[in-house]
C-alpha atoms as a PDB file:
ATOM      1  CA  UNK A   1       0.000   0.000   0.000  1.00  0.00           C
ATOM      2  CA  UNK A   2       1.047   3.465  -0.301  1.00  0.00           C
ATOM      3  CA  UNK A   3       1.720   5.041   2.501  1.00  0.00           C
ATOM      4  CA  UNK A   4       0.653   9.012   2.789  1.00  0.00           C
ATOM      5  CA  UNK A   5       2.364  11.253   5.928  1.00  0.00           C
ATOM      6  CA  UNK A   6       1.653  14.573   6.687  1.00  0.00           C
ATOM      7  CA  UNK A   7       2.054  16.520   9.651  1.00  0.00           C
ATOM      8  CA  UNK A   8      -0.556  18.749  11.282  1.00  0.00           C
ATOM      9  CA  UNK A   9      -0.081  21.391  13.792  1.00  0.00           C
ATOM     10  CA  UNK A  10      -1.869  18.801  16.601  1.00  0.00           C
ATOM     11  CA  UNK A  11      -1.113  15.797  15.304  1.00  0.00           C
ATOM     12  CA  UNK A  12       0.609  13.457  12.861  1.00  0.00           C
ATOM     13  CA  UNK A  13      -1.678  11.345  10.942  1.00  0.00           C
ATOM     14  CA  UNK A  14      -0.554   8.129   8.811  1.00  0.00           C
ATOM     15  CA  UNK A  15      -2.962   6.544   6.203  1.00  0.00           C
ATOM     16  CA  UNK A  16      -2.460   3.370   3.612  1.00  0.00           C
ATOM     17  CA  UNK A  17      -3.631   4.558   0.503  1.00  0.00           C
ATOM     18  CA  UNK A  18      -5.131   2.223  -2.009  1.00  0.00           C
ATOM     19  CA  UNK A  19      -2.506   0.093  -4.471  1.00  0.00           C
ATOM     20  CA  UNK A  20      -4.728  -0.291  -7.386  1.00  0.00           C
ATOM     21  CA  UNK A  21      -6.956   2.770  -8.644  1.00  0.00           C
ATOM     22  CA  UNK A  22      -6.680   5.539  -5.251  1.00  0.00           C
ATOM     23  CA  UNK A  23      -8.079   8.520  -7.164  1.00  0.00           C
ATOM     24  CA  UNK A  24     -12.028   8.707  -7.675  1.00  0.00           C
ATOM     25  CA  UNK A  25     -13.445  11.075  -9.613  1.00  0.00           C
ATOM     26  CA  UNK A  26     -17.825  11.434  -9.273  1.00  0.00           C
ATOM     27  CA  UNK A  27     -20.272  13.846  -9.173  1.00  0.00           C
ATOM     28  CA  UNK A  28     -21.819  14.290  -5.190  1.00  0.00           C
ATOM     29  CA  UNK A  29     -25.046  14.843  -4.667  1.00  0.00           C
ATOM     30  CA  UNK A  30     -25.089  15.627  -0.978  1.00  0.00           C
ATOM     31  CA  UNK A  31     -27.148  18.323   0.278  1.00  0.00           C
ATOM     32  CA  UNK A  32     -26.792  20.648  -2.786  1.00  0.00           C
ATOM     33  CA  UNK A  33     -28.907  21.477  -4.848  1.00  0.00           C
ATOM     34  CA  UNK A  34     -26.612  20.248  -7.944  1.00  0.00           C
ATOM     35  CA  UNK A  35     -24.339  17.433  -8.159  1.00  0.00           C
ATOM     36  CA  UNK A  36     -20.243  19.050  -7.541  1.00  0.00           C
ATOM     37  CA  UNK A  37     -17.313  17.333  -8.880  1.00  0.00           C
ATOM     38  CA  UNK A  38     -15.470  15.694  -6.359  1.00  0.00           C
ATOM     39  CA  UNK A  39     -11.508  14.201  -6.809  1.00  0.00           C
ATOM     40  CA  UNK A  40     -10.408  12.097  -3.833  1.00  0.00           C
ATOM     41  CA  UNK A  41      -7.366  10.281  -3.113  1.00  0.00           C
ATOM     42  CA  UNK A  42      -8.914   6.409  -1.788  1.00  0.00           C
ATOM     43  CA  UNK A  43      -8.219   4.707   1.744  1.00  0.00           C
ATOM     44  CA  UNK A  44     -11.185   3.178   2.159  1.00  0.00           C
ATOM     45  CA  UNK A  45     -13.919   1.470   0.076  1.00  0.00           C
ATOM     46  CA  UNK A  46     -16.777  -0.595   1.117  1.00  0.00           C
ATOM     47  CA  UNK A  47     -19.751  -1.640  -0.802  1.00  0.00           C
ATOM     48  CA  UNK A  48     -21.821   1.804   0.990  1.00  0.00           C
ATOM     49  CA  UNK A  49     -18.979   4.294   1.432  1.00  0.00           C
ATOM     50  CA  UNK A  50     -15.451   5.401  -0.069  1.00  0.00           C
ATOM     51  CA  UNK A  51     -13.394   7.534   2.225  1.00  0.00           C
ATOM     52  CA  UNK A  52     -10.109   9.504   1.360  1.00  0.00           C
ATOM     53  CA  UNK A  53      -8.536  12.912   1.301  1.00  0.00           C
ATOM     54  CA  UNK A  54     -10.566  15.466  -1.446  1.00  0.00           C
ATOM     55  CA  UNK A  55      -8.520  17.324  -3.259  1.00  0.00           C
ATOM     56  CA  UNK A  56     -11.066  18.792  -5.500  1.00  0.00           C
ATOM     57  CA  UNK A  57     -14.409  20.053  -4.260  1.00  0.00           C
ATOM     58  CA  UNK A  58     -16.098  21.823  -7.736  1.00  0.00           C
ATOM     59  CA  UNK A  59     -13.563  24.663  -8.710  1.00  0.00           C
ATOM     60  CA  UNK A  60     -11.688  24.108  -5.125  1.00  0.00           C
ATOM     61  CA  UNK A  61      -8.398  22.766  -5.287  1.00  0.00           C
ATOM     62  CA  UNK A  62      -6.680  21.413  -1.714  1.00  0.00           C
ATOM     63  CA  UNK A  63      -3.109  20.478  -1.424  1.00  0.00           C
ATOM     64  CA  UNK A  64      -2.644  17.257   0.354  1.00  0.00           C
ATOM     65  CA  UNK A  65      -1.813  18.658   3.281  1.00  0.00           C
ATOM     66  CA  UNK A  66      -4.470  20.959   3.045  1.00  0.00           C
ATOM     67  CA  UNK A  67      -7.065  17.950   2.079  1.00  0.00           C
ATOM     68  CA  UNK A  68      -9.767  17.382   3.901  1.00  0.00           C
ATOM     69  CA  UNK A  69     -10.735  13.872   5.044  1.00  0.00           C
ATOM     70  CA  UNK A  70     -14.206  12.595   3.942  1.00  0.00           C
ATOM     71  CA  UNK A  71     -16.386   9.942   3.490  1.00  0.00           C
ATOM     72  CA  UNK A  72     -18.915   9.689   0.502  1.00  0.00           C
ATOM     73  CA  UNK A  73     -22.250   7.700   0.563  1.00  0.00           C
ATOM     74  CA  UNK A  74     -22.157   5.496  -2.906  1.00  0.00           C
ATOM     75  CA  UNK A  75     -26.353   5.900  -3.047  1.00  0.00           C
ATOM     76  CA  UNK A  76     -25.366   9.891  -3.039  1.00  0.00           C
ATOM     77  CA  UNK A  77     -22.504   9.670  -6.069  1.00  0.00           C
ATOM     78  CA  UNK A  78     -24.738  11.206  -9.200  1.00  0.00           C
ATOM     79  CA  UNK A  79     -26.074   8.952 -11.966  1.00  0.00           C
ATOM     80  CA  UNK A  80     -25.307  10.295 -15.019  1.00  0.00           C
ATOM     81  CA  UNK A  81     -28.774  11.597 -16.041  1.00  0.00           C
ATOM     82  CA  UNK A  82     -29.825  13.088 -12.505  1.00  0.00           C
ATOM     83  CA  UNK A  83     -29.225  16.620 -13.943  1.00  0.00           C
ATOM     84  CA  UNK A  84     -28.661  18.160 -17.294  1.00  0.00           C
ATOM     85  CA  UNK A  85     -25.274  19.604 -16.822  1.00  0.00           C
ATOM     86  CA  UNK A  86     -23.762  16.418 -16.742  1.00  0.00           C
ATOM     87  CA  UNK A  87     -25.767  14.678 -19.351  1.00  0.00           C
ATOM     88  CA  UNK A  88     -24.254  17.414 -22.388  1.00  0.00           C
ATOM     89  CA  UNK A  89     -20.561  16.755 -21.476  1.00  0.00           C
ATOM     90  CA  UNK A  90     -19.057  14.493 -23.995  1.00  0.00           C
ATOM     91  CA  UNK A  91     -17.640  12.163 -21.552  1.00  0.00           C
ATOM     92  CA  UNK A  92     -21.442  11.303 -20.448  1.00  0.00           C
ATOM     93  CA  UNK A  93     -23.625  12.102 -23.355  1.00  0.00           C
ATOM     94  CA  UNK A  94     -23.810   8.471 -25.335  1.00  0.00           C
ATOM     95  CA  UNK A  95     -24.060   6.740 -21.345  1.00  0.00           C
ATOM     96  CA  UNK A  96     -27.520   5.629 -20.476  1.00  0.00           C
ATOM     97  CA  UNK A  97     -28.927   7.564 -17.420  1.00  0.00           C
ATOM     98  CA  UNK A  98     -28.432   4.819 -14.338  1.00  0.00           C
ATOM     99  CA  UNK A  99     -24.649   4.708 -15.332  1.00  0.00           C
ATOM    100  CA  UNK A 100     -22.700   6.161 -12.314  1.00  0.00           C
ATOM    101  CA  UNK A 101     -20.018   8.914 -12.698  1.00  0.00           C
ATOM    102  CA  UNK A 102     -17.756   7.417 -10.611  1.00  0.00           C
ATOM    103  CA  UNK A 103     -14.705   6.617 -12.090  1.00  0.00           C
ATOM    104  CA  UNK A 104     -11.918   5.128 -10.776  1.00  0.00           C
ATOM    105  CA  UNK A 105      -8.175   6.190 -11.766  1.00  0.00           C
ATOM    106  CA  UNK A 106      -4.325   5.621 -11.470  1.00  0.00           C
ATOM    107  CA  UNK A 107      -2.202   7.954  -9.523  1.00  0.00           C
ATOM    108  CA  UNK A 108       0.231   8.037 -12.694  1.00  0.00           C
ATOM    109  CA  UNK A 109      -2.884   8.710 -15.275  1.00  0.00           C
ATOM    110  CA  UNK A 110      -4.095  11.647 -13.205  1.00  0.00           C
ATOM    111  CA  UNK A 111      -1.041  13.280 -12.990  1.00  0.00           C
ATOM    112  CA  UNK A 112      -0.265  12.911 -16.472  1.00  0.00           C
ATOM    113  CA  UNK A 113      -3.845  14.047 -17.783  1.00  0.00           C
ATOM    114  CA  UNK A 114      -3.522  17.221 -15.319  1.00  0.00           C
END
């Protein structure tokens, strides 16, 4: 596993980050009233949650020392056709409308597409 250490002002933290795919990108739900784009580095993932440190939040960009930790409800990640916005993007358009946005990456692919 990888292993991610950062220091905080209080405390030192230490968490095993996924081997195979730890970077999700979705659309959340959540209590807004549109789904936001969400990019998380993975520690956790059950067959209900995914956990890990976000280090996007819509046009918010954390550092990962910076990164908040957070868990995400899997019945909360946007389908593809729960709102328009996401439907016209390319990336989404020819998917049918239960198809999840959750998409699992490589560390080494996100880097390289960013």
């Amino acid at each position: 596993m990888l292993e991610l250490n950062y220091s905080n002002q209080k405390e030192k933290m230490k968490r095993n980050l996924l081997k195979t795919k730890p970077v999700a990108k979705f659309f959340y739900k959540g209590s807004h009233s549109h789904p936001v784009r969400r990019t998380v580095l993975l520690d956790t993932v059950t067959s209900t949650h995914i956990g890990g440190y976000e280090i996007r939040c819509g046009n918010e960009t954390f550092s990962l020392q910076d990164a908040p930790y957070r868990s995400y409800s899997r019945n909360k990640i946007a389908k593809s056709g729960d709102y328009c916005r996401i439907k016209r993007t390319r990336k989404y358009k020819n998917l049918s409308d239960s198809h999840t946005t959750l998409e699992r990456m490589e560390l080494v692919d996100v880097i390289n597409n960013s």
